[in-house]
PDB file of N, CA and C in Angstrom:
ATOM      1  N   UNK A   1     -10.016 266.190-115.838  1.00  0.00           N
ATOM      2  CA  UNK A   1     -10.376 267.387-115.126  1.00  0.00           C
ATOM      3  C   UNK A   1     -11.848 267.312-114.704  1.00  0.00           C
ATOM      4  N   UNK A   2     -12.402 266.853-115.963  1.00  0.00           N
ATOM      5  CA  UNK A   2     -14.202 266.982-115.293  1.00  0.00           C
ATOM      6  C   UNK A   2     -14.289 266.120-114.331  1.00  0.00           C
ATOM      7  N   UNK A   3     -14.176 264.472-114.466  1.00  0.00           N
ATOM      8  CA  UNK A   3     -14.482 263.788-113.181  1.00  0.00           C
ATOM      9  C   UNK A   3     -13.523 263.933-111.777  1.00  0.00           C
ATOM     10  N   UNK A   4     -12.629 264.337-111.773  1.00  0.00           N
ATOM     11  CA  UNK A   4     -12.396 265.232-110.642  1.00  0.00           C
ATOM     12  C   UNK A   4     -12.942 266.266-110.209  1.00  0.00           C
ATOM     13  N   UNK A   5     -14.125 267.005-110.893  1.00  0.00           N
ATOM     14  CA  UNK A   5     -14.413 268.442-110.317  1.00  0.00           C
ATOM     15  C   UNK A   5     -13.751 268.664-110.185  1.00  0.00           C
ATOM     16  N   UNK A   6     -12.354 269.250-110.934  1.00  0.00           N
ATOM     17  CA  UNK A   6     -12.075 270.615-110.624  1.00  0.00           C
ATOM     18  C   UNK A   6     -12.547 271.582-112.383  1.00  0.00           C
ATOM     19  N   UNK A   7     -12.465 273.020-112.027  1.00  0.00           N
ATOM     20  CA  UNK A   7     -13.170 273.708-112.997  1.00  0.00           C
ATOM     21  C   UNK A   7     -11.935 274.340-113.759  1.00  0.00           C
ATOM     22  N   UNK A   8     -10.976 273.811-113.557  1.00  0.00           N
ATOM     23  CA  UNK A   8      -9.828 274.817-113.917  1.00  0.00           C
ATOM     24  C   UNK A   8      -8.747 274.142-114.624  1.00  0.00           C
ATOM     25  N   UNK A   9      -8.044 274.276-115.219  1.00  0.00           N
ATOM     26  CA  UNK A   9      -6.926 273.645-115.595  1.00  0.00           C
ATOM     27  C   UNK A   9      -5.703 273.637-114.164  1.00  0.00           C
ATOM     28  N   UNK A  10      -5.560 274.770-113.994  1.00  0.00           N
ATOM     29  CA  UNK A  10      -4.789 274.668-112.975  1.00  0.00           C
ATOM     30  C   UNK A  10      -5.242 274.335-111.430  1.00  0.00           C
ATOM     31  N   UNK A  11      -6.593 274.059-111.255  1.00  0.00           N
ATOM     32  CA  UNK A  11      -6.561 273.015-110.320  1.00  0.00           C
ATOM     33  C   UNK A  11      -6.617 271.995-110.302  1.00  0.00           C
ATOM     34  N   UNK A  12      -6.417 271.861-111.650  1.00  0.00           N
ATOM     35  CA  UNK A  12      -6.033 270.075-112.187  1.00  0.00           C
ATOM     36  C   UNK A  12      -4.990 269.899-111.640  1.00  0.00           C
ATOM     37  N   UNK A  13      -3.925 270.600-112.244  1.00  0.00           N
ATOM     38  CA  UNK A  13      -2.627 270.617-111.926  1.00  0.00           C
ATOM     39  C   UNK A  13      -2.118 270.921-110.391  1.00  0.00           C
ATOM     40  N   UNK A  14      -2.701 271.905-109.507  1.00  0.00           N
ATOM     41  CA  UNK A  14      -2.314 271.654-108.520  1.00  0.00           C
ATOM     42  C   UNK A  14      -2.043 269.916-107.558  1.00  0.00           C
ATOM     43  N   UNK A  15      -4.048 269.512-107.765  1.00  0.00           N
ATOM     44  CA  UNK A  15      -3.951 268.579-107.058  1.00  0.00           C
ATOM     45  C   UNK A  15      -3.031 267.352-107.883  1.00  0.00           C
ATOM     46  N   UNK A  16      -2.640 267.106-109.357  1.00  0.00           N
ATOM     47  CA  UNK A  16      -1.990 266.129-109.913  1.00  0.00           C
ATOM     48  C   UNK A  16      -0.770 265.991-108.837  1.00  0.00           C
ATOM     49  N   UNK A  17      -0.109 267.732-108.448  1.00  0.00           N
ATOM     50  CA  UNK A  17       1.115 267.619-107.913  1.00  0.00           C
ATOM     51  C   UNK A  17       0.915 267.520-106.461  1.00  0.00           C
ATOM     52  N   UNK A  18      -0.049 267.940-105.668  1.00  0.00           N
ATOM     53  CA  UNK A  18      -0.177 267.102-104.936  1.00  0.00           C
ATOM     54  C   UNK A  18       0.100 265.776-104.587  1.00  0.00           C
ATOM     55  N   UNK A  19      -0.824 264.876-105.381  1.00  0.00           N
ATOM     56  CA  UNK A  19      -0.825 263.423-105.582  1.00  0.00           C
ATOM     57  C   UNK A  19       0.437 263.195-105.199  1.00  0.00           C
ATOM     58  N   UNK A  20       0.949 263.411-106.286  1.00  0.00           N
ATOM     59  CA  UNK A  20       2.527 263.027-106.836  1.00  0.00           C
ATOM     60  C   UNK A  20       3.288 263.021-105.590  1.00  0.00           C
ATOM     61  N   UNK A  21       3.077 264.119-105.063  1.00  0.00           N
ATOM     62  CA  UNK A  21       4.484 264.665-103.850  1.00  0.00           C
ATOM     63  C   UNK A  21       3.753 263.403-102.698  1.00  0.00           C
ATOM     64  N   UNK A  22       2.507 263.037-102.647  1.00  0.00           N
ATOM     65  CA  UNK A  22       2.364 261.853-101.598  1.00  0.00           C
ATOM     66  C   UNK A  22       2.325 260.644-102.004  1.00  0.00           C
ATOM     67  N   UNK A  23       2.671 260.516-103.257  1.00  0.00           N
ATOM     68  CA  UNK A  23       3.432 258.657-103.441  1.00  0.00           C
ATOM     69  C   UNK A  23       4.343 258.508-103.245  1.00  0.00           C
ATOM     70  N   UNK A  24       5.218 259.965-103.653  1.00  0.00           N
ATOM     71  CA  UNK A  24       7.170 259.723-103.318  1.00  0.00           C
ATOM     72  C   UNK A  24       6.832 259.571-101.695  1.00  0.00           C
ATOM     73  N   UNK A  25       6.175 260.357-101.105  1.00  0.00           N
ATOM     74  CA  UNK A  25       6.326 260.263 -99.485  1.00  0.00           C
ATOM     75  C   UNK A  25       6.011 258.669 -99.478  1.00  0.00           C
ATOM     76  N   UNK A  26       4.706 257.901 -99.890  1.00  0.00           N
ATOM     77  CA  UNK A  26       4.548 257.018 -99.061  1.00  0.00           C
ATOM     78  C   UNK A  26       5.752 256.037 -99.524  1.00  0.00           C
ATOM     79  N   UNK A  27       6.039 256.307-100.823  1.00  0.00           N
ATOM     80  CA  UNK A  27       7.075 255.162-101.189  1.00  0.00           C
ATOM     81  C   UNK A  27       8.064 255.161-100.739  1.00  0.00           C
ATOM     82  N   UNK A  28       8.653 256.267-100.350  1.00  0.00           N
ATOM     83  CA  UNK A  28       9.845 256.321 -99.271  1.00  0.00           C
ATOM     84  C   UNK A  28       9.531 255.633 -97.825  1.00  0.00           C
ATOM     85  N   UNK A  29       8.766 255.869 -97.249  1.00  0.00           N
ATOM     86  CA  UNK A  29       8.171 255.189 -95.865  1.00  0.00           C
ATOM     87  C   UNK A  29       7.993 253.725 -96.337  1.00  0.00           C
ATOM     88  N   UNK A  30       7.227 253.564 -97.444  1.00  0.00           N
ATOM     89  CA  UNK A  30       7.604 252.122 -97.654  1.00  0.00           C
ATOM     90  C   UNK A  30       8.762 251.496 -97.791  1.00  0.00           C
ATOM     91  N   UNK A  31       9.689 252.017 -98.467  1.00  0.00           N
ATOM     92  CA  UNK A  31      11.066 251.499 -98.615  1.00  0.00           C
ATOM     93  C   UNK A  31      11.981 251.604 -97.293  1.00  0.00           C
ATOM     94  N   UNK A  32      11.400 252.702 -96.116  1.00  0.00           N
ATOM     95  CA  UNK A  32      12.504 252.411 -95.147  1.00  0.00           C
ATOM     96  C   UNK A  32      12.236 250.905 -94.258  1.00  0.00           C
ATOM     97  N   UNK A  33      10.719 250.890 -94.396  1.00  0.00           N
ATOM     98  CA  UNK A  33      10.055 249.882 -93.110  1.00  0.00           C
ATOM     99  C   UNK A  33      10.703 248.306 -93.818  1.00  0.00           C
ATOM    100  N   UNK A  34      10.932 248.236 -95.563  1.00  0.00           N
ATOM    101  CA  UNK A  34      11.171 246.910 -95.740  1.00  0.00           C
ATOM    102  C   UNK A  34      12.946 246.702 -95.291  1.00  0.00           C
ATOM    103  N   UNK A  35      13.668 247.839 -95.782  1.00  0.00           N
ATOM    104  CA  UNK A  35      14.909 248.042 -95.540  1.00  0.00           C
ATOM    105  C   UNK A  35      15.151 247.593 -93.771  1.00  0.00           C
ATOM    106  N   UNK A  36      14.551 248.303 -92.936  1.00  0.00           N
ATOM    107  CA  UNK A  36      14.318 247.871 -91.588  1.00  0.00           C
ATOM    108  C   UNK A  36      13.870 246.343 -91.153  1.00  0.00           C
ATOM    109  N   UNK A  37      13.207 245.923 -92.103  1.00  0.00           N
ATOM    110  CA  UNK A  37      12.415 244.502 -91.764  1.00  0.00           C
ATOM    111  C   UNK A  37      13.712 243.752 -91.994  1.00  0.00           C
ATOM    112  N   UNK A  38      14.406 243.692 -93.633  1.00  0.00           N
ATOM    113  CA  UNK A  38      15.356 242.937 -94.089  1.00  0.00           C
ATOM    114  C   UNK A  38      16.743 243.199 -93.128  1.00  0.00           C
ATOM    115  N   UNK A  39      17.134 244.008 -92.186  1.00  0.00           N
ATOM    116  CA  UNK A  39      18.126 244.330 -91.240  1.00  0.00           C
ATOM    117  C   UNK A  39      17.445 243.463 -90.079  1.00  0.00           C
ATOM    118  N   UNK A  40      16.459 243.423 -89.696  1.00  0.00           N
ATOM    119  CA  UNK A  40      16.247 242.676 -88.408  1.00  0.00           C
ATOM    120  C   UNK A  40      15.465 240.933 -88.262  1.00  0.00           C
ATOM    121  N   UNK A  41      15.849 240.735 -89.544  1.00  0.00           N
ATOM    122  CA  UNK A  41      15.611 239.210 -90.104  1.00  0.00           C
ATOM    123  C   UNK A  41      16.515 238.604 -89.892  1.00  0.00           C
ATOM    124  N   UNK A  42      16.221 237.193 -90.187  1.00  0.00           N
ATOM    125  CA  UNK A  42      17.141 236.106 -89.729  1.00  0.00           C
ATOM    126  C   UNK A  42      17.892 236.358 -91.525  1.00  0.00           C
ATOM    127  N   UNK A  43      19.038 235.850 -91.631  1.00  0.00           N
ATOM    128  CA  UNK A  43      19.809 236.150 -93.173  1.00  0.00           C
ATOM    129  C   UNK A  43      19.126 234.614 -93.433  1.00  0.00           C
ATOM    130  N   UNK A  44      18.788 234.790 -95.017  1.00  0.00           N
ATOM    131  CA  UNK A  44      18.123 233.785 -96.002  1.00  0.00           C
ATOM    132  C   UNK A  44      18.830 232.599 -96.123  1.00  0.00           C
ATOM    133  N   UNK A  45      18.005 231.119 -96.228  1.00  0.00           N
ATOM    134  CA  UNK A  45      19.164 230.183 -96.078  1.00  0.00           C
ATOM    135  C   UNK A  45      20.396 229.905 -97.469  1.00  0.00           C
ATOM    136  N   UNK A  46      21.009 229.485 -97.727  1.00  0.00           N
ATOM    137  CA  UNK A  46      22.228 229.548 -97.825  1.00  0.00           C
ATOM    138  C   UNK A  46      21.718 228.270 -99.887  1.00  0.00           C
ATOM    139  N   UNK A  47      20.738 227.775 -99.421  1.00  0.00           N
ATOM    140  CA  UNK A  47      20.319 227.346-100.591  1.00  0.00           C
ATOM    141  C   UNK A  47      21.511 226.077-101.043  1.00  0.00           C
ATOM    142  N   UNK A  48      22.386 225.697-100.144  1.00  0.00           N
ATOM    143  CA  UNK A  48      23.032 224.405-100.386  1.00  0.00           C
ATOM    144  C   UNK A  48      22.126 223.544 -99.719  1.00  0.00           C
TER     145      UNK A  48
END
């Protein structure tokens, strides 16, 4: 709480959930762009 400046407990907690709600976002955006990459790739060789 202190080295964040905030003075409050609960603006600890706000911004924690903040945070939070923008890793699920970016990790979702990350997971569509690789999902997208691996659909428009050549398929992996065959390893015989």
């Amino acid at each position: 709480m202190t080295r964040m400046g905030h003075s409050t407990t609960r603006a600890a907690l706000i911004s924690q959930h903040m945070t939070s709600d923008r890793d699920q976002h970016i990790a979702g955006k990350l997971g569509e762009m690789i999902r997208k990459a691996r659909e428009s790739s050549d398929p992996p060789p065959s390893g015989t």
